[in-house]
Protein backbone atom coordinates (compact mmCIF):
# COMPACT_ATOMS: atom_id res chain seq x y z
CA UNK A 1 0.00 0.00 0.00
CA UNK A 2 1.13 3.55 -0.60
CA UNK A 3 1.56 6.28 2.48
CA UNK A 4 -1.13 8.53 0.69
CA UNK A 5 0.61 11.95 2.80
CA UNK A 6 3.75 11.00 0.81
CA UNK A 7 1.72 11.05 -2.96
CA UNK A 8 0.37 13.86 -4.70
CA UNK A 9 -2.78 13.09 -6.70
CA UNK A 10 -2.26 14.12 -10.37
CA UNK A 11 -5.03 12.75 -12.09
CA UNK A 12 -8.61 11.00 -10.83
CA UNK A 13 -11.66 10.00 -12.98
CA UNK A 14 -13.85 6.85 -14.07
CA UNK A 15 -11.72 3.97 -15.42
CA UNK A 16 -12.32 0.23 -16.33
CA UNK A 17 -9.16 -1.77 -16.11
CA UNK A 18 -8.35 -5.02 -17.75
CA UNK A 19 -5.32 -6.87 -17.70
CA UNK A 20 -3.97 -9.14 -20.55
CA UNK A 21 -3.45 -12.69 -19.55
CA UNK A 22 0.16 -13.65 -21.62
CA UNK A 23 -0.69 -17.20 -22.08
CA UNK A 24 -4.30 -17.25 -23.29
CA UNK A 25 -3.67 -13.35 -24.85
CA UNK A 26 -7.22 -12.93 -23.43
CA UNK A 27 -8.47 -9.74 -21.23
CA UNK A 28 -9.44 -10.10 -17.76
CA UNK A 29 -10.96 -7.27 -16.34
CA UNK A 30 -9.35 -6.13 -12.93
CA UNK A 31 -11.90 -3.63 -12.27
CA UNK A 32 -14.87 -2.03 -14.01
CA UNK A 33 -16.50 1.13 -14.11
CA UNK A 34 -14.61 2.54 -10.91
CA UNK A 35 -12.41 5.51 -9.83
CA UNK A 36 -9.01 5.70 -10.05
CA UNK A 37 -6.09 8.07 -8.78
CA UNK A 38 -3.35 8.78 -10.35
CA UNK A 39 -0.24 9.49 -7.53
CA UNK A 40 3.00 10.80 -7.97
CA UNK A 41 5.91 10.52 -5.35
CA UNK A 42 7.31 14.27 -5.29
CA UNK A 43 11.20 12.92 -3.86
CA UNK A 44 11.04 10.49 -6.75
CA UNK A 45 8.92 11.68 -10.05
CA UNK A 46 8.77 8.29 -11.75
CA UNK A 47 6.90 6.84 -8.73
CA UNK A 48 3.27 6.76 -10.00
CA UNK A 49 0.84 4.95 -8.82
CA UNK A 50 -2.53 3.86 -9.96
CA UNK A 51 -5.50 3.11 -7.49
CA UNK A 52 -8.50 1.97 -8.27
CA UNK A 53 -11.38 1.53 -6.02
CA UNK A 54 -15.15 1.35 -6.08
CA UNK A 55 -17.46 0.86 -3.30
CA UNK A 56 -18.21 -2.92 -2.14
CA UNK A 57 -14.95 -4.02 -3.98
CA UNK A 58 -11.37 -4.25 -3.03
CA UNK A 59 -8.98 -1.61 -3.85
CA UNK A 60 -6.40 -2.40 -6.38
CA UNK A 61 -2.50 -0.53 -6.60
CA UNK A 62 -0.62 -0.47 -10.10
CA UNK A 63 2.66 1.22 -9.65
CA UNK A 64 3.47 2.34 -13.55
CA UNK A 65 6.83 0.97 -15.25
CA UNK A 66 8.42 2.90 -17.70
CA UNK A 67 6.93 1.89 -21.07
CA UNK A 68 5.81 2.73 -24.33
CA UNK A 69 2.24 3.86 -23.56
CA UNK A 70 -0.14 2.53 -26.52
CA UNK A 71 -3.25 3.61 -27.66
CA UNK A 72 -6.36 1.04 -27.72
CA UNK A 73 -9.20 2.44 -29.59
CA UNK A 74 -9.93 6.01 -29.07
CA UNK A 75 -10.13 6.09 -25.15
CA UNK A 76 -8.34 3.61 -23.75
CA UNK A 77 -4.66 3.02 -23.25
CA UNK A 78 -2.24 0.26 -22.72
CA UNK A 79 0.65 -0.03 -20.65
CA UNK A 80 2.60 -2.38 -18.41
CA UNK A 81 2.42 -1.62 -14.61
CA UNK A 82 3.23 -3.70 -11.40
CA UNK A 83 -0.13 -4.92 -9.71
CA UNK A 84 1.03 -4.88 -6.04
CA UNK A 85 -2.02 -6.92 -5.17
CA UNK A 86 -1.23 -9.66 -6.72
CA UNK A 87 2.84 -8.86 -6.89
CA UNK A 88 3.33 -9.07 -10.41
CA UNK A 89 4.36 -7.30 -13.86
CA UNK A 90 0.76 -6.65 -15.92
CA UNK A 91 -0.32 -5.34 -19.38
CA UNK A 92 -3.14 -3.41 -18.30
CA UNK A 93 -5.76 -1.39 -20.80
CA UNK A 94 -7.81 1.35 -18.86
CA UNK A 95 -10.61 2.59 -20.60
CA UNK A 96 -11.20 5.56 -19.28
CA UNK A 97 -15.10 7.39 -19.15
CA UNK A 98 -14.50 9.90 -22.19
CA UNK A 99 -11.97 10.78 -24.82
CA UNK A 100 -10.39 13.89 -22.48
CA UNK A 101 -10.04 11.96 -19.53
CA UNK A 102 -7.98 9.32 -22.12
CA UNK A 103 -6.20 12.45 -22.92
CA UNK A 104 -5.20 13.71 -20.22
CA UNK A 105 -3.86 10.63 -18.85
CA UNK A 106 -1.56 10.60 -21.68
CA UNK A 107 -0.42 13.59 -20.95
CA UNK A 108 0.47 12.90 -17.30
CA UNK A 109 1.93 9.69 -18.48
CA UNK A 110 3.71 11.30 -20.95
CA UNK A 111 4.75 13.90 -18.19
CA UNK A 112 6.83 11.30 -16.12
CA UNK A 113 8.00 9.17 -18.98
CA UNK A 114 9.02 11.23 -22.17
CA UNK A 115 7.87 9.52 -25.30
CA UNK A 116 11.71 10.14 -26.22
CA UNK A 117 12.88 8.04 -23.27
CA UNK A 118 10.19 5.32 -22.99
CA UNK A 119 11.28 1.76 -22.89
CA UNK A 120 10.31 -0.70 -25.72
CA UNK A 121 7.91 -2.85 -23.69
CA UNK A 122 5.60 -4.90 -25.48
CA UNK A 123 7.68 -5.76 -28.99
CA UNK A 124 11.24 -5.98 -27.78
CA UNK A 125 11.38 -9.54 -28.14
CA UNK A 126 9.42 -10.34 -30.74
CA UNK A 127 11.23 -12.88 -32.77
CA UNK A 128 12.46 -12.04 -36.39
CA UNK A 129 10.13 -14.17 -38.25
CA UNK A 130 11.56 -13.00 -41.89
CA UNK A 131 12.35 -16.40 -43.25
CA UNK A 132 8.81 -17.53 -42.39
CA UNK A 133 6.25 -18.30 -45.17
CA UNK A 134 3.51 -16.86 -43.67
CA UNK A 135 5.49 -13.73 -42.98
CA UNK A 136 3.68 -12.29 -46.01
CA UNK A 137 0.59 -10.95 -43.82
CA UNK A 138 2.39 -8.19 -42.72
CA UNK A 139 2.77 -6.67 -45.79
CA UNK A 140 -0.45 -4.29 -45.12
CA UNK A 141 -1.91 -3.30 -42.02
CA UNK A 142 -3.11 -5.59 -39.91
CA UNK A 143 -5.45 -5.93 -36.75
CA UNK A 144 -4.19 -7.99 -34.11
CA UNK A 145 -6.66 -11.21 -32.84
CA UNK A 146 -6.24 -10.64 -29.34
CA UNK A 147 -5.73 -7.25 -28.67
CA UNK A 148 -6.96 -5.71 -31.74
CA UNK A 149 -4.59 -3.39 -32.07
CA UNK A 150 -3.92 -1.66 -35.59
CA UNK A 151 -0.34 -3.11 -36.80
CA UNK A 152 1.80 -1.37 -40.00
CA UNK A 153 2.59 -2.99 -42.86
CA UNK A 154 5.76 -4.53 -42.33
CA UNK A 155 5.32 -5.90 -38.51
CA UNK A 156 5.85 -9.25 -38.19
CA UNK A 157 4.70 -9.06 -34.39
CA UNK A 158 2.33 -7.20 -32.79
CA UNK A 159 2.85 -4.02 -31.28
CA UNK A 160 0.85 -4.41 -28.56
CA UNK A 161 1.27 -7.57 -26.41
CA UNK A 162 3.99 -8.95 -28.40
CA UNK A 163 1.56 -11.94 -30.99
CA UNK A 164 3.06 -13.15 -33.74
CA UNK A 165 1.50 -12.38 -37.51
CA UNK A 166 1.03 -16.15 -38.07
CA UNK A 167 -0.98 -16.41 -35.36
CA UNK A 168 -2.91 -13.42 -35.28
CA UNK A 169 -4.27 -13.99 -38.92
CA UNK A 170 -7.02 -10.79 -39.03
CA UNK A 171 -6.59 -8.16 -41.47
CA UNK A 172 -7.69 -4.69 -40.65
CA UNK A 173 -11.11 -4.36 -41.43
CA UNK A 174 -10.06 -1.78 -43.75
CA UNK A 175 -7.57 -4.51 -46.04
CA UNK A 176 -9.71 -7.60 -45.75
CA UNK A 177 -10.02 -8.96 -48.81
CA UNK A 178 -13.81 -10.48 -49.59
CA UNK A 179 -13.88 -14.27 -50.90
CA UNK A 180 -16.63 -14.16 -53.73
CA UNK A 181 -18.37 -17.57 -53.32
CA UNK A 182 -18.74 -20.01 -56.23
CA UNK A 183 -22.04 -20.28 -57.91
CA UNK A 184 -20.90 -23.52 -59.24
CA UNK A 185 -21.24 -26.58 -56.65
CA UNK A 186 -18.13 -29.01 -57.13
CA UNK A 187 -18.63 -31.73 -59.08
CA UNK A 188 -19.01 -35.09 -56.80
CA UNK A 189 -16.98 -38.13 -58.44
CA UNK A 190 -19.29 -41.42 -58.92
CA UNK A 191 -17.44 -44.06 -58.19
CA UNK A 192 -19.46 -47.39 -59.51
């Protein structure tokens, strides 16, 4: 838990947060429709925390790593933070109320961690895939499966939480490419 005297609140509002499960690459929530703070330790500016309570449930403390903070539709954001109630490194999305709160938390974010000094966090590992034969998906955008983020052309992994192309076969819906069905039923082979 934090020493709330020692925190200065930066930023509070609605949020829903979910956290992406690595294995499955499925979201769980962590906490819907509650409020959150946003603190800041004033001896040490990248000590921010995130707490998240609503009434009837248990509070829940993110303290937020230094990452590259991603979009997720228009107001929502993904990032990796430490959950301290569970004691262990998260992706979390929070999906905040409205578009300016979104904002707004971007800018704070952006505040303690400089876009120009953010850590690669989600893609630094992604493996080089450019020998593989279905490495030809990433020639055009592309929307990840899991996460659903928007890839470029030319990623071979996604952006996001890290999926490989070859597994995450979706095109944007912008680039996807209709089948036109046959009108023709295949011919069935009598065999006598």
């Amino acid at each position: 838990m934090v020493e709330q005297q020692s925190f200065t609140e930066i930023l509070c509002g609605k949020v829903s947060i979910y956290a992406l499960n690595e294995i499955t690459k499925e979201w769980k929530e962590r906490g819907s429709s509650g409020q959150f703070r946003m603190l800041q330790n004033p001896a040490h500016k990248q000590d921010v925390r995130i707490h998240w309570s609503r009434p009837n449930k248990s509070d829940i403390w993110w303290r937020l790593l230094n990452g590259t903070l991603k979009p997720k539709r228009e107001r929502a954001w993904v990032l990796k933070a430490w959950n301290d109630s569970l004691g262990l490194e998260e992706i979390i999305a929070m999906r905040f109320a409205d578009v300016i709160l979104a904002q707004y938390f971007a800018d704070a974010y952006n505040g303690v961690y400089p876009p120009h000094l953010q850590e690669l966090t989600f893609s630094q590992h992604a493996p080089n895939n450019s020998n593989n034969k279905n490495a030809s998906r990433s020639q055009g955008p592309w929307q990840c499966s899991v996460c659903t983020f928007e890839n470029t052309a030319g990623t071979l992994a996604c952006s996001m939480c890290g999926l490989a192309v070859e597994t995450s076969p979706h095109k944007s819906k912008k680039h996807k490419k209709h089948k036109k069905k046959s009108k023709h039923k295949p011919k069935q082979s009598m065999e006598v």
